[in-house]
C-alpha atoms as a PDB file:
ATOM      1  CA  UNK A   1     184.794 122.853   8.016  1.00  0.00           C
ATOM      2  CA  UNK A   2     181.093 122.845   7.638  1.00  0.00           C
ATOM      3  CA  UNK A   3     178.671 123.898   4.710  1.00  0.00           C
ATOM      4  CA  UNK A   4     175.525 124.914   7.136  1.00  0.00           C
ATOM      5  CA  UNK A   5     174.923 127.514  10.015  1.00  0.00           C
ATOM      6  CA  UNK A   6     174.428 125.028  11.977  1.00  0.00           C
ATOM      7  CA  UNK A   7     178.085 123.263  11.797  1.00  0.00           C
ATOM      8  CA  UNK A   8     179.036 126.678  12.195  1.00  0.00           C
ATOM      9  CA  UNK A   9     177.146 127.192  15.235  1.00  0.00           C
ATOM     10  CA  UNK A  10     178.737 123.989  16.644  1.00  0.00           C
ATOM     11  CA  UNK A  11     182.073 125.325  15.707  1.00  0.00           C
ATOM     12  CA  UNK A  12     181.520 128.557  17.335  1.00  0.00           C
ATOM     13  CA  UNK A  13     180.685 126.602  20.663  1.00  0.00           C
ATOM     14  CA  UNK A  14     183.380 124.355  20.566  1.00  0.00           C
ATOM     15  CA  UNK A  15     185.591 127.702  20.685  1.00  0.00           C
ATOM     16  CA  UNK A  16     187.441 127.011  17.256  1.00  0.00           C
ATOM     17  CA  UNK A  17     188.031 128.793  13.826  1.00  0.00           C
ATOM     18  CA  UNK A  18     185.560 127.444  11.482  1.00  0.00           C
ATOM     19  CA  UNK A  19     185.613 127.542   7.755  1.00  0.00           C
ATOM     20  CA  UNK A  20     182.510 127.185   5.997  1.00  0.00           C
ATOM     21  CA  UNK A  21     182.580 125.743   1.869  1.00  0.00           C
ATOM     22  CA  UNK A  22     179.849 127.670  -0.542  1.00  0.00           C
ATOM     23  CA  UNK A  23     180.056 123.987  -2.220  1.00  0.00           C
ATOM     24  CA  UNK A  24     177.712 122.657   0.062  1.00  0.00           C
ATOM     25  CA  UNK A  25     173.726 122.395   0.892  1.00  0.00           C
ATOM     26  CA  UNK A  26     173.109 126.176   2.517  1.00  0.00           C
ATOM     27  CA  UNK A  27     173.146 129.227   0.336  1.00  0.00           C
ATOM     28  CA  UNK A  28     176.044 131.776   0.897  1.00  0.00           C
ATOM     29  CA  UNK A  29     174.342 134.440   3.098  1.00  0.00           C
ATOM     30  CA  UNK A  30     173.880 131.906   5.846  1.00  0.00           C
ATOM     31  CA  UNK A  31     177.243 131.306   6.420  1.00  0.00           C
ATOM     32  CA  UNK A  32     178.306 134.841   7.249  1.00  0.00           C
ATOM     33  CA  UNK A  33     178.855 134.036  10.893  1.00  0.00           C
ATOM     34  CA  UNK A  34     182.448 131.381   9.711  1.00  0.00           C
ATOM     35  CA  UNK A  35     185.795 132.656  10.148  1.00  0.00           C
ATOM     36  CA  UNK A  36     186.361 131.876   6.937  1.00  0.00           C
ATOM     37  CA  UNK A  37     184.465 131.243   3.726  1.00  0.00           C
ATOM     38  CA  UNK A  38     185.982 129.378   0.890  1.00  0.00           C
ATOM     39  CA  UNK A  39     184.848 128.381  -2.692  1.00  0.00           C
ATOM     40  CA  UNK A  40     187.081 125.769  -3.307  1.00  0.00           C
ATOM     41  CA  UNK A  41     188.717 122.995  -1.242  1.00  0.00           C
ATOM     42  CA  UNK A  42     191.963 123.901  -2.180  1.00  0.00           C
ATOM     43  CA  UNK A  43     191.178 127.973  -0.698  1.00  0.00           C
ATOM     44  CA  UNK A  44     191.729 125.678   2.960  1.00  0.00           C
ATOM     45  CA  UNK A  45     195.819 125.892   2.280  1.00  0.00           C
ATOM     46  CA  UNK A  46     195.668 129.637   2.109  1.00  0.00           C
ATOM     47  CA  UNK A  47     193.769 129.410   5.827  1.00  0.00           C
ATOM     48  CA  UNK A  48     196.188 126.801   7.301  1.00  0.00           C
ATOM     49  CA  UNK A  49     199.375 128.718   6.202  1.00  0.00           C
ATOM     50  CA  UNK A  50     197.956 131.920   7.939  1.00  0.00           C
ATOM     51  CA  UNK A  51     198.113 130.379  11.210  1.00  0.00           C
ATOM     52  CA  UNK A  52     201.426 128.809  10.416  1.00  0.00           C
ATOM     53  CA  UNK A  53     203.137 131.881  10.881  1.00  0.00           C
END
């Protein structure tokens, strides 16, 4: 989880899923490139189940 391109970046090139938070220091728009964008913390559950299955 990250809340800047640049955590996303380092996600990205460690070759796993990354979920950025719009709670964080970097405006929305530059975290288009995340898997996954959540609003809350609690959104993270709805990720982890998906890859439960």
């Amino acid at each position: 989880m990250g809340d800047s391109n640049l955590d996303i970046e380092a996600g990205k090139a460690a070759g796993i899923k990354v979920v950025a938070v719009t709670y964080g220091y970097r405006e929305r728009k530059l975290l288009k490139d995340a898997d996954f964008i959540i609003d809350r913390f609690e959104d993270l559950i709805r990720i982890i189940r998906h890859f439960q299955k």
